[in-house]
C-alpha atoms as a PDB file:
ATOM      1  CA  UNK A   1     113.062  -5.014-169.462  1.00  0.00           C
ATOM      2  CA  UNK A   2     110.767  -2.497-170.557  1.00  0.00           C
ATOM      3  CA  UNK A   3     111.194  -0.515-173.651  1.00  0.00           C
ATOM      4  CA  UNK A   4     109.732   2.983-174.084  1.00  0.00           C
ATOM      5  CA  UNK A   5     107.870   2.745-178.307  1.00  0.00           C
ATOM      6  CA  UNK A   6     108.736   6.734-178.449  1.00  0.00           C
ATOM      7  CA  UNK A   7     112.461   6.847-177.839  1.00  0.00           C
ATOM      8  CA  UNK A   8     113.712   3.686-177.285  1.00  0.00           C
ATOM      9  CA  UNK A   9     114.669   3.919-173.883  1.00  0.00           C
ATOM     10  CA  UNK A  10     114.992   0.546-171.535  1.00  0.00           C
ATOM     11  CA  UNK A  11     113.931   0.819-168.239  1.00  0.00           C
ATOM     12  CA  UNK A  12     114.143  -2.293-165.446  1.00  0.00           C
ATOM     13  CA  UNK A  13     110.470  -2.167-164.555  1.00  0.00           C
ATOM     14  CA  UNK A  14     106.852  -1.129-165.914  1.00  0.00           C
ATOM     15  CA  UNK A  15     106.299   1.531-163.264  1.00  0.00           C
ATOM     16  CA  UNK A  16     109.570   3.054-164.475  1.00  0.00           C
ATOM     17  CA  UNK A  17     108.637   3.736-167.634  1.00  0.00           C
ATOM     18  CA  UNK A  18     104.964   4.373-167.061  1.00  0.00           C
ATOM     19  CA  UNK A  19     106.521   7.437-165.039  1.00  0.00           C
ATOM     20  CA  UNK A  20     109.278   8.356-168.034  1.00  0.00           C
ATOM     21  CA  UNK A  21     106.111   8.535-170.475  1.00  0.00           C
ATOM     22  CA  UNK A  22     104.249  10.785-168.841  1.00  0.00           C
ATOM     23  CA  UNK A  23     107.198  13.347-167.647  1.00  0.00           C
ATOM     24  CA  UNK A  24     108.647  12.960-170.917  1.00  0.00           C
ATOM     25  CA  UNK A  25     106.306  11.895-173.596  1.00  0.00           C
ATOM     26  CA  UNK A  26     102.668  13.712-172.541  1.00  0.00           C
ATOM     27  CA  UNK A  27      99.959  12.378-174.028  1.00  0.00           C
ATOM     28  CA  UNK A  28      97.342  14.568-176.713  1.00  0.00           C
ATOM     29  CA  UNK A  29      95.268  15.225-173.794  1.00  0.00           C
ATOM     30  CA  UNK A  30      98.064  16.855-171.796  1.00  0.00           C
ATOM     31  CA  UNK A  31      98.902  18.691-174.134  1.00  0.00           C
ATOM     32  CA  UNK A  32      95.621  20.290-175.049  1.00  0.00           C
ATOM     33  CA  UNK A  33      94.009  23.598-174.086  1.00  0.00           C
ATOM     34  CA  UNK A  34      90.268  22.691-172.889  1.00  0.00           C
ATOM     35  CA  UNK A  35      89.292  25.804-173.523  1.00  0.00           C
ATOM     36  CA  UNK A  36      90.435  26.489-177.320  1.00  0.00           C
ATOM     37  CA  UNK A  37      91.467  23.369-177.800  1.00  0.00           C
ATOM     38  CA  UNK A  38      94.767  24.735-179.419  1.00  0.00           C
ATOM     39  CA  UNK A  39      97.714  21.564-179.217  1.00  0.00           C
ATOM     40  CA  UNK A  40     101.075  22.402-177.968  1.00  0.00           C
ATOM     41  CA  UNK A  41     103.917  20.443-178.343  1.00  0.00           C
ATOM     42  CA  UNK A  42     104.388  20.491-174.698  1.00  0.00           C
ATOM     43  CA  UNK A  43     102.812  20.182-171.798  1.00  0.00           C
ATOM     44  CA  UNK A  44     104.752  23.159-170.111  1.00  0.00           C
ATOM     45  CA  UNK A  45     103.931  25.468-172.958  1.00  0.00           C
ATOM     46  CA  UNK A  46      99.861  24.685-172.772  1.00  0.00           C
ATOM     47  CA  UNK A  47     100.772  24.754-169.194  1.00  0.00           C
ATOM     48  CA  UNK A  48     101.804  28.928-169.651  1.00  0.00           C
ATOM     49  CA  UNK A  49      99.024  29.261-172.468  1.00  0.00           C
ATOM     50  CA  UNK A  50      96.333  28.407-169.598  1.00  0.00           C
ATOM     51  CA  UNK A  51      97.730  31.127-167.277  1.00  0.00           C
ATOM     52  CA  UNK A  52      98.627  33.705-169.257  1.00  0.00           C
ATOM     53  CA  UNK A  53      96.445  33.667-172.388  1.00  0.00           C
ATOM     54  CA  UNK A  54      93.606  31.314-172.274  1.00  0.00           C
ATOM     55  CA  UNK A  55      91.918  30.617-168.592  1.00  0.00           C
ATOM     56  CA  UNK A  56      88.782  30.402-168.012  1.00  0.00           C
ATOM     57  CA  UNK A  57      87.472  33.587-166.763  1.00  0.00           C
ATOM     58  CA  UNK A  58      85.391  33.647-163.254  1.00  0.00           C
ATOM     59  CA  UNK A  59      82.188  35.674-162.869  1.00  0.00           C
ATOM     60  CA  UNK A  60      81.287  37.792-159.907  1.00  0.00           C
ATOM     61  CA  UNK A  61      77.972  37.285-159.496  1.00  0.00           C
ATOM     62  CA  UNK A  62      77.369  40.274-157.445  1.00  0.00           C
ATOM     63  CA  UNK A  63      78.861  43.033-159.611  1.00  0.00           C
ATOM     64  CA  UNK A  64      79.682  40.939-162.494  1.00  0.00           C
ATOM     65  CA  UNK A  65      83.551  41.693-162.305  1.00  0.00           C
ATOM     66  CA  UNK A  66      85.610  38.919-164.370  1.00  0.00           C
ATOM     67  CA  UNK A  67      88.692  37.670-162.299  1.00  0.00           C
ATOM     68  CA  UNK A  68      91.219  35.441-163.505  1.00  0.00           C
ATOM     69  CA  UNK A  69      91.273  32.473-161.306  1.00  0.00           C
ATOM     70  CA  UNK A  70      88.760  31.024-158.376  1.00  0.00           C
ATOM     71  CA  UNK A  71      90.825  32.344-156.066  1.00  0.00           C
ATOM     72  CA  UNK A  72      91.288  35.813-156.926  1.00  0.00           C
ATOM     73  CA  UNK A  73      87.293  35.538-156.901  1.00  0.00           C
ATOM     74  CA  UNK A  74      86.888  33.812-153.312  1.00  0.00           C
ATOM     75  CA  UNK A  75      89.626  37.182-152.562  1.00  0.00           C
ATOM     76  CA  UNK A  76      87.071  38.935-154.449  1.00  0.00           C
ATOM     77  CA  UNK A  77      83.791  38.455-153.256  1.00  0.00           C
ATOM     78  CA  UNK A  78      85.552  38.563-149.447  1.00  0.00           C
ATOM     79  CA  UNK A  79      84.874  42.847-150.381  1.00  0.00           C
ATOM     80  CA  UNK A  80      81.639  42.225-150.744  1.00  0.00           C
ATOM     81  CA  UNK A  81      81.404  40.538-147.614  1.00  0.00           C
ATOM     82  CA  UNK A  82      83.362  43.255-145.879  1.00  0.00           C
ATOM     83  CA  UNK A  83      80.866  46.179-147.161  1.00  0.00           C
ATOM     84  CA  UNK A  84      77.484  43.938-146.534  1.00  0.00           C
ATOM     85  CA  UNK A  85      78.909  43.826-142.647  1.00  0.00           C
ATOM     86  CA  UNK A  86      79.454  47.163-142.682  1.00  0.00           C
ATOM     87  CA  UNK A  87      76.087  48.475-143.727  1.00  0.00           C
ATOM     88  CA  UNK A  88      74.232  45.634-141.023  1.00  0.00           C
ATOM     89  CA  UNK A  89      76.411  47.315-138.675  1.00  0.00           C
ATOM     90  CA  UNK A  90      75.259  50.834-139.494  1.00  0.00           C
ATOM     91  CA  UNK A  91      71.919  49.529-139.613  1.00  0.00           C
ATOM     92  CA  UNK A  92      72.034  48.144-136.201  1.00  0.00           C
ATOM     93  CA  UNK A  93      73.502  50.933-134.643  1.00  0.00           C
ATOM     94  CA  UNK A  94      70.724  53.411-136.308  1.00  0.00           C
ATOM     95  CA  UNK A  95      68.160  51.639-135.389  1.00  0.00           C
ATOM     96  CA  UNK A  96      64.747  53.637-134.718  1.00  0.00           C
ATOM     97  CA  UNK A  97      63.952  50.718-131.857  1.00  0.00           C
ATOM     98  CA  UNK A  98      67.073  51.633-129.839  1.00  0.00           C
END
């Protein structure tokens, strides 16, 4: 038998209550912002800090735009693919050569 130190709890085997600790009982580091370091008393509620409050901005390096997430900067920097395309395209097509 394997007893959880935090609540007591008994569980028949080690992975058990390996698994119990870390849904129920997160350690510091779980619960810690990396960015401001602020500690929550749960993981879900650093979890909501990240998203909402305290992610890491992401850099366009083309027009220096800040976007939330690397995704909504791969989205992002898809436009500037888009209009590059376009202007090779007008510049093939207005070519003195043709």
């Amino acid at each position: 038998m394997f007893r959880c130190p935090d609540c007591q709890l008994v569980y028949i085997s080690l992975d058990k209550l390996k698994k119990h600790r870390a849904s129920l009982h997160p350690s510091l580091e779980d619960r810690t912002c990396p960015n401001c370091h602020h500690v929550f008393e749960k993981r879900h509620q650093r979890n909501k800090h990240l998203k909402t409050k305290c992610s890491q901005r992401h850099e366009c390096v083309v027009c220096n735009r800040l976007l939330k997430n690397e995704y909504s900067l791969r989205v992002h920097m898809q436009s500037h693919e888009v209009v590059k395309q376009y202007y090779d395209m007008l510049r093939e097509n207005h070519s003195p050569f043709s």
